[in-house]
PDB file of N, CA and C in Angstrom:
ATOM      1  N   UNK A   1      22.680  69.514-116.252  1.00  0.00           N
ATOM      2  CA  UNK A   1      21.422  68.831-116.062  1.00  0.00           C
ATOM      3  C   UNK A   1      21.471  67.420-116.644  1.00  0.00           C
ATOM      4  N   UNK A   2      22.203  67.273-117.756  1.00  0.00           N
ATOM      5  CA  UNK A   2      22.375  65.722-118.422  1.00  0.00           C
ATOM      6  C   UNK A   2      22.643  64.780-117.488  1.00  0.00           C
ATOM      7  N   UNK A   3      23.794  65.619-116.640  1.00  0.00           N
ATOM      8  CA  UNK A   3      24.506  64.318-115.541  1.00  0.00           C
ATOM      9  C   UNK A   3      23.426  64.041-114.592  1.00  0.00           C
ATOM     10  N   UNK A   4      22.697  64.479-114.102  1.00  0.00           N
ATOM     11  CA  UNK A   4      21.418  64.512-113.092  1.00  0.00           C
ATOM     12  C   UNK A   4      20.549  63.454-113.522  1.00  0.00           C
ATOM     13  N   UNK A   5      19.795  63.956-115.228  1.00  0.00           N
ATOM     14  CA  UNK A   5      19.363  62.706-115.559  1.00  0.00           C
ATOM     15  C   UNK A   5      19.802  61.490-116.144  1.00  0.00           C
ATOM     16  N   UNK A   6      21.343  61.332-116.338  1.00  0.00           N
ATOM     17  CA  UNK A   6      22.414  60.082-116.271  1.00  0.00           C
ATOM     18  C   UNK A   6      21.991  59.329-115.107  1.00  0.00           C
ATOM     19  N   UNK A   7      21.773  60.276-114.044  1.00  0.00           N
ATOM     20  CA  UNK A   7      22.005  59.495-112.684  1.00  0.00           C
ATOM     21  C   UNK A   7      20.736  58.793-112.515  1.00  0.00           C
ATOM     22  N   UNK A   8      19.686  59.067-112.990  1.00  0.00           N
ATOM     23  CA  UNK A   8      18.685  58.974-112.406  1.00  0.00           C
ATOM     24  C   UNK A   8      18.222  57.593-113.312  1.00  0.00           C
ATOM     25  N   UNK A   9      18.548  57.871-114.642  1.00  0.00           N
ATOM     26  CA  UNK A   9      18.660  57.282-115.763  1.00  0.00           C
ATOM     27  C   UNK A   9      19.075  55.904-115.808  1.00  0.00           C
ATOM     28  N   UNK A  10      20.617  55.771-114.488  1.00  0.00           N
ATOM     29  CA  UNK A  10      20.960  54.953-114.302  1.00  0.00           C
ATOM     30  C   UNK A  10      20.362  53.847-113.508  1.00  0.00           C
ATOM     31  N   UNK A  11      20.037  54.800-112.516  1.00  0.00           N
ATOM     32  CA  UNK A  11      18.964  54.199-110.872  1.00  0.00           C
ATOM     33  C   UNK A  11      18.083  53.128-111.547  1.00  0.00           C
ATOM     34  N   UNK A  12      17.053  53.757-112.514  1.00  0.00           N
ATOM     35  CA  UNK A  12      16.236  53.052-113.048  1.00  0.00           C
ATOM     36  C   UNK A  12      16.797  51.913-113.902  1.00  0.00           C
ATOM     37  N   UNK A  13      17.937  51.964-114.905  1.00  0.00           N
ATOM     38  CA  UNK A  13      18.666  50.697-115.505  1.00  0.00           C
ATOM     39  C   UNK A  13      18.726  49.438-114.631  1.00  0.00           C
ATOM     40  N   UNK A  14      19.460  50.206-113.566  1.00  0.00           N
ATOM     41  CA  UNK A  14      19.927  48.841-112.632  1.00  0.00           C
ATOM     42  C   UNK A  14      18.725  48.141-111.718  1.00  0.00           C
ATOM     43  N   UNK A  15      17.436  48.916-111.560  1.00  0.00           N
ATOM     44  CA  UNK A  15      16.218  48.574-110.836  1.00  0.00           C
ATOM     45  C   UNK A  15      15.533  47.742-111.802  1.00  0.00           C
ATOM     46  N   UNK A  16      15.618  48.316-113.042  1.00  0.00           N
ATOM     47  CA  UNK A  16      14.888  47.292-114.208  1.00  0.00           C
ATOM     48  C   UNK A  16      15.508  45.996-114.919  1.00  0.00           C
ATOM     49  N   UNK A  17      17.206  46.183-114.575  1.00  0.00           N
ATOM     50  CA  UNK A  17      17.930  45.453-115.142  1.00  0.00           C
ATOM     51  C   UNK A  17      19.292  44.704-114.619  1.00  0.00           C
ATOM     52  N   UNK A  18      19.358  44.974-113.224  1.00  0.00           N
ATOM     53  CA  UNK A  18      20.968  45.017-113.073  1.00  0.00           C
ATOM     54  C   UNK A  18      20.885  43.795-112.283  1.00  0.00           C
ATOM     55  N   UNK A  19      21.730  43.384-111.736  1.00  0.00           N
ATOM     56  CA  UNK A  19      21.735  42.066-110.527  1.00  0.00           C
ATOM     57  C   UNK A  19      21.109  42.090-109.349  1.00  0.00           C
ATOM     58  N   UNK A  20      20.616  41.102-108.620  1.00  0.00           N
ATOM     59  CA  UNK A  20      19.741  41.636-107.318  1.00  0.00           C
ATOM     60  C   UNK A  20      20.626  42.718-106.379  1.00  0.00           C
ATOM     61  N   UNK A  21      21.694  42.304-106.393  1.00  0.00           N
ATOM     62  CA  UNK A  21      21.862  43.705-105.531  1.00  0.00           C
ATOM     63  C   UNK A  21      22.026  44.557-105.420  1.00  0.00           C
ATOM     64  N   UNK A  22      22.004  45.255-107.235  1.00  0.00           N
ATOM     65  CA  UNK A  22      21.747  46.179-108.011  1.00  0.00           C
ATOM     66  C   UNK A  22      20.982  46.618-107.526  1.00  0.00           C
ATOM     67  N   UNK A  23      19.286  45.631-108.299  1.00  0.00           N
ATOM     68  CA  UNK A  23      18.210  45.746-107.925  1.00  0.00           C
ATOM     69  C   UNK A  23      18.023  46.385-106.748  1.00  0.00           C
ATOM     70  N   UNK A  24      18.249  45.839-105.773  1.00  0.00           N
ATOM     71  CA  UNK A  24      18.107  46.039-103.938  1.00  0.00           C
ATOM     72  C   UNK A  24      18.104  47.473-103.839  1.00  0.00           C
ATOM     73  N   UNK A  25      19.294  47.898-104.072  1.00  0.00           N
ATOM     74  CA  UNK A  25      19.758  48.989-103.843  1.00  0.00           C
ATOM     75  C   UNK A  25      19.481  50.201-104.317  1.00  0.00           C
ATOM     76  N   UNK A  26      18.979  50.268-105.722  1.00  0.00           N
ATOM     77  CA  UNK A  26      18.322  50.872-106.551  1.00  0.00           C
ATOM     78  C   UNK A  26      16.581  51.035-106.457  1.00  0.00           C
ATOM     79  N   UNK A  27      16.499  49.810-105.614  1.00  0.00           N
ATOM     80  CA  UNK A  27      15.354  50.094-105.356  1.00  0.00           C
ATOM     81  C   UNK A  27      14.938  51.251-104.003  1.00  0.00           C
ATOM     82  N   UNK A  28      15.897  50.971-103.475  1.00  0.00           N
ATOM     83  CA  UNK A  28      15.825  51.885-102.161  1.00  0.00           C
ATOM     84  C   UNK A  28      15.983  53.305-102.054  1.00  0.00           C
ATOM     85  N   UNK A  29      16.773  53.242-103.029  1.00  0.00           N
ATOM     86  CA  UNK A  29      17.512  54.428-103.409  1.00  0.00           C
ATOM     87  C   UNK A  29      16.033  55.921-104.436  1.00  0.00           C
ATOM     88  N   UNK A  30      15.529  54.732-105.353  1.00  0.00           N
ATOM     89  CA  UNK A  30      13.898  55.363-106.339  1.00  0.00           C
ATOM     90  C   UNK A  30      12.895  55.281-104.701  1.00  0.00           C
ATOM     91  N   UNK A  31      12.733  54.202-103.769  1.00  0.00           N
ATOM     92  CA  UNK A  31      11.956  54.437-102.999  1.00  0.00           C
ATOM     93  C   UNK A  31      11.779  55.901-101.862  1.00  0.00           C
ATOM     94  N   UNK A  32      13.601  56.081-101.941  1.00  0.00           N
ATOM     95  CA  UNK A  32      13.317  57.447-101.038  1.00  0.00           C
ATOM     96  C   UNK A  32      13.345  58.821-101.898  1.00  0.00           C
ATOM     97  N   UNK A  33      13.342  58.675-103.326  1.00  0.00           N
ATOM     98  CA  UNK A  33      14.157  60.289-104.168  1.00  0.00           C
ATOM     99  C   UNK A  33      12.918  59.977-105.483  1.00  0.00           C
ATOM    100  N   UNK A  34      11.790  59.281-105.414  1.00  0.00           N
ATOM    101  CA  UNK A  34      11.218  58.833-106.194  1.00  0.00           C
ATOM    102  C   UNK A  34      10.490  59.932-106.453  1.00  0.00           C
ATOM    103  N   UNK A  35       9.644  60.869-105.665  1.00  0.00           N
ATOM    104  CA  UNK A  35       9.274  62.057-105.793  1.00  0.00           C
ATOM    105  C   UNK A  35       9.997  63.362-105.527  1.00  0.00           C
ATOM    106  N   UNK A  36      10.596  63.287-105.649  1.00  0.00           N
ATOM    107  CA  UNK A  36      11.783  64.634-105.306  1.00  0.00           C
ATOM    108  C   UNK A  36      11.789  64.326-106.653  1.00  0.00           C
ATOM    109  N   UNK A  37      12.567  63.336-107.324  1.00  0.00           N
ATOM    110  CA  UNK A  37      13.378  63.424-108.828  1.00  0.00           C
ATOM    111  C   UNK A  37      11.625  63.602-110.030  1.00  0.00           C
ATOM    112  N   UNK A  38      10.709  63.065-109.249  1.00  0.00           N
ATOM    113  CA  UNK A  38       9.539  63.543-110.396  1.00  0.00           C
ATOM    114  C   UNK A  38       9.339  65.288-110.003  1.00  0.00           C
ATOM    115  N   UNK A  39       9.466  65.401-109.320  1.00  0.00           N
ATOM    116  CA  UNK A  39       9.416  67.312-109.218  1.00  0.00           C
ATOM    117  C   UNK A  39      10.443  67.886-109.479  1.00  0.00           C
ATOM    118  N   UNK A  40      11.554  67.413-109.484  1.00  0.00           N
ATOM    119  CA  UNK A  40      12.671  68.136-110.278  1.00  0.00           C
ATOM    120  C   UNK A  40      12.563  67.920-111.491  1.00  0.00           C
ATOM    121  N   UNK A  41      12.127  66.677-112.283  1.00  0.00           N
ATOM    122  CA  UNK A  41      12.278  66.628-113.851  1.00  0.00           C
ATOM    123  C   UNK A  41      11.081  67.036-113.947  1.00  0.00           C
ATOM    124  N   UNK A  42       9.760  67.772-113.565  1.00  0.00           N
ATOM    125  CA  UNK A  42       8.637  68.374-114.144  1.00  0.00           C
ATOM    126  C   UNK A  42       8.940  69.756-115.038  1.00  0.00           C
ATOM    127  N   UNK A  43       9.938  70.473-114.001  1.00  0.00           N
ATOM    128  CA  UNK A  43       9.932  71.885-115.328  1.00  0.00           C
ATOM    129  C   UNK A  43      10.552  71.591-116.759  1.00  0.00           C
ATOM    130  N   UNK A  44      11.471  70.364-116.659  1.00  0.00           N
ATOM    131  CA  UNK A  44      12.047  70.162-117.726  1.00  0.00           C
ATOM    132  C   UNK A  44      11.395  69.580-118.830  1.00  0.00           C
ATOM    133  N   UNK A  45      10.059  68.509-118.065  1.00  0.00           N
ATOM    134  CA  UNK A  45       9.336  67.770-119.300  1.00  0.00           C
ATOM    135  C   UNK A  45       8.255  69.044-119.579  1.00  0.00           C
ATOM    136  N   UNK A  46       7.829  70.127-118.581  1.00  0.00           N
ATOM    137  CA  UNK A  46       7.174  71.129-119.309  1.00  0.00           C
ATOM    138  C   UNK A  46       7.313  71.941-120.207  1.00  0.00           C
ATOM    139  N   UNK A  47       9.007  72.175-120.316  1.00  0.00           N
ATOM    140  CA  UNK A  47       9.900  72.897-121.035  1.00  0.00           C
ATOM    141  C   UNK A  47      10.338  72.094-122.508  1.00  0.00           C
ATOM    142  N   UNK A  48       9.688  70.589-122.815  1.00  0.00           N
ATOM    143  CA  UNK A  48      10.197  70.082-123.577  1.00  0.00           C
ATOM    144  C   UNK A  48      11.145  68.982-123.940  1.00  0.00           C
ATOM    145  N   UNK A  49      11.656  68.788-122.599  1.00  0.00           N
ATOM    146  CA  UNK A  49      12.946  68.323-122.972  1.00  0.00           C
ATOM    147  C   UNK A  49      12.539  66.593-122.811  1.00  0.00           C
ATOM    148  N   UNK A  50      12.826  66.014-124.071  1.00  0.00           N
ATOM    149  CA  UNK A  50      12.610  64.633-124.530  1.00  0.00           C
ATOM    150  C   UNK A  50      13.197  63.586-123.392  1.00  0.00           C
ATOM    151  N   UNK A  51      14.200  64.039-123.060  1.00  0.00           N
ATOM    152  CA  UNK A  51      15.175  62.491-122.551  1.00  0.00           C
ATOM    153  C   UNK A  51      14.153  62.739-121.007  1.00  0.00           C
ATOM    154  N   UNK A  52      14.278  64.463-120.411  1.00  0.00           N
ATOM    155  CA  UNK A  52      13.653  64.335-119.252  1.00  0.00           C
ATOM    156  C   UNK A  52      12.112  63.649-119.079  1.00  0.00           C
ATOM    157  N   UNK A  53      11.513  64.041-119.978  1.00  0.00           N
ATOM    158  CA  UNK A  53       9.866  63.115-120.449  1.00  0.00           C
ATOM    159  C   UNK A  53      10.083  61.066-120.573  1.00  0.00           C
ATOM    160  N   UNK A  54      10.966  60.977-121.091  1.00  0.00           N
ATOM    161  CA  UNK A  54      11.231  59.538-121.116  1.00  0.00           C
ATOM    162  C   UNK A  54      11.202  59.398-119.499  1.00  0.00           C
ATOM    163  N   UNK A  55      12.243  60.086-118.873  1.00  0.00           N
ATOM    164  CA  UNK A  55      12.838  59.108-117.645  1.00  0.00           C
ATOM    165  C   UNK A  55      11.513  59.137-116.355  1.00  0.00           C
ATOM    166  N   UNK A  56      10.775  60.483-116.829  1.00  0.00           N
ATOM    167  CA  UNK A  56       9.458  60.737-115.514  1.00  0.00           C
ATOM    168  C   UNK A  56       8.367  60.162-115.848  1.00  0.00           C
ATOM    169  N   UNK A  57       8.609  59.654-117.274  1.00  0.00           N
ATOM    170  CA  UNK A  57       7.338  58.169-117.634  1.00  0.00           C
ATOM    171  C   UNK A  57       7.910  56.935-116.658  1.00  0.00           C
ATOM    172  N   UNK A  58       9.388  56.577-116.766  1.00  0.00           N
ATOM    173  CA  UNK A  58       9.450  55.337-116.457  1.00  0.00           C
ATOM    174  C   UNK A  58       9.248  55.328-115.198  1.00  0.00           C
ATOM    175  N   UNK A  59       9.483  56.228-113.984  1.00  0.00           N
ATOM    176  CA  UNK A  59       9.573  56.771-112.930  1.00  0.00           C
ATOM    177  C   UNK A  59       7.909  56.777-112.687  1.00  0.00           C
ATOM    178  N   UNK A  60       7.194  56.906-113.533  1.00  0.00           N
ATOM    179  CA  UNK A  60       5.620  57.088-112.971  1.00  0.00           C
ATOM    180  C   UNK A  60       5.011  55.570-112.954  1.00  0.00           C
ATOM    181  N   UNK A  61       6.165  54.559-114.119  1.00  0.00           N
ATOM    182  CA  UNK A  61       5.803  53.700-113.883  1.00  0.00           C
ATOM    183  C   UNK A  61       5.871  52.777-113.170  1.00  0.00           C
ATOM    184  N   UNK A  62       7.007  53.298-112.281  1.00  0.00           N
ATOM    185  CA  UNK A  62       7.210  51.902-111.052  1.00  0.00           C
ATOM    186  C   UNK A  62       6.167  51.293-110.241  1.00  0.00           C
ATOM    187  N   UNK A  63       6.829  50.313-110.409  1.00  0.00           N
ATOM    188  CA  UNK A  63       6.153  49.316-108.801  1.00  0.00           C
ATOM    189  C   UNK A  63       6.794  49.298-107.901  1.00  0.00           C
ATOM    190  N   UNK A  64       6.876  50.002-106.996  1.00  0.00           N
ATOM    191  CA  UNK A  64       7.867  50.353-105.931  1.00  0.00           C
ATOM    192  C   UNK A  64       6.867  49.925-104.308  1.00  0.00           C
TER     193      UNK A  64
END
């Protein structure tokens, strides 16, 4: 499950931080899996798990 939210973890780095075509791409990428990946990390932030609660805040916070 770590590597899942690595990945996702990452998506968001490079959307918030990476070069435009980082950006670009990352953006496209949160625009189509943006709710899939908030319903997959829900049992986990219900269950507790810290890093998964960080990443479905930042994820709730986009401007997409």
């Amino acid at each position: 499950m770590e590597m899942i939210l690595g990945v996702i973890e990452d998506l968001l780095d490079k959307y918030e931080n990476g070069t435009s075509e980082e950006k670009e791409d990352s953006s496209s990428s949160l625009k189509m899996q943006k709710d899939q990946f908030m319903s997959n990390l829900k049992p986990l932030v219900d269950a507790g798990n810290e890093d998964a609660k960080k990443i479905f805040e930042r994820l709730q916070n986009l401007a997409l």
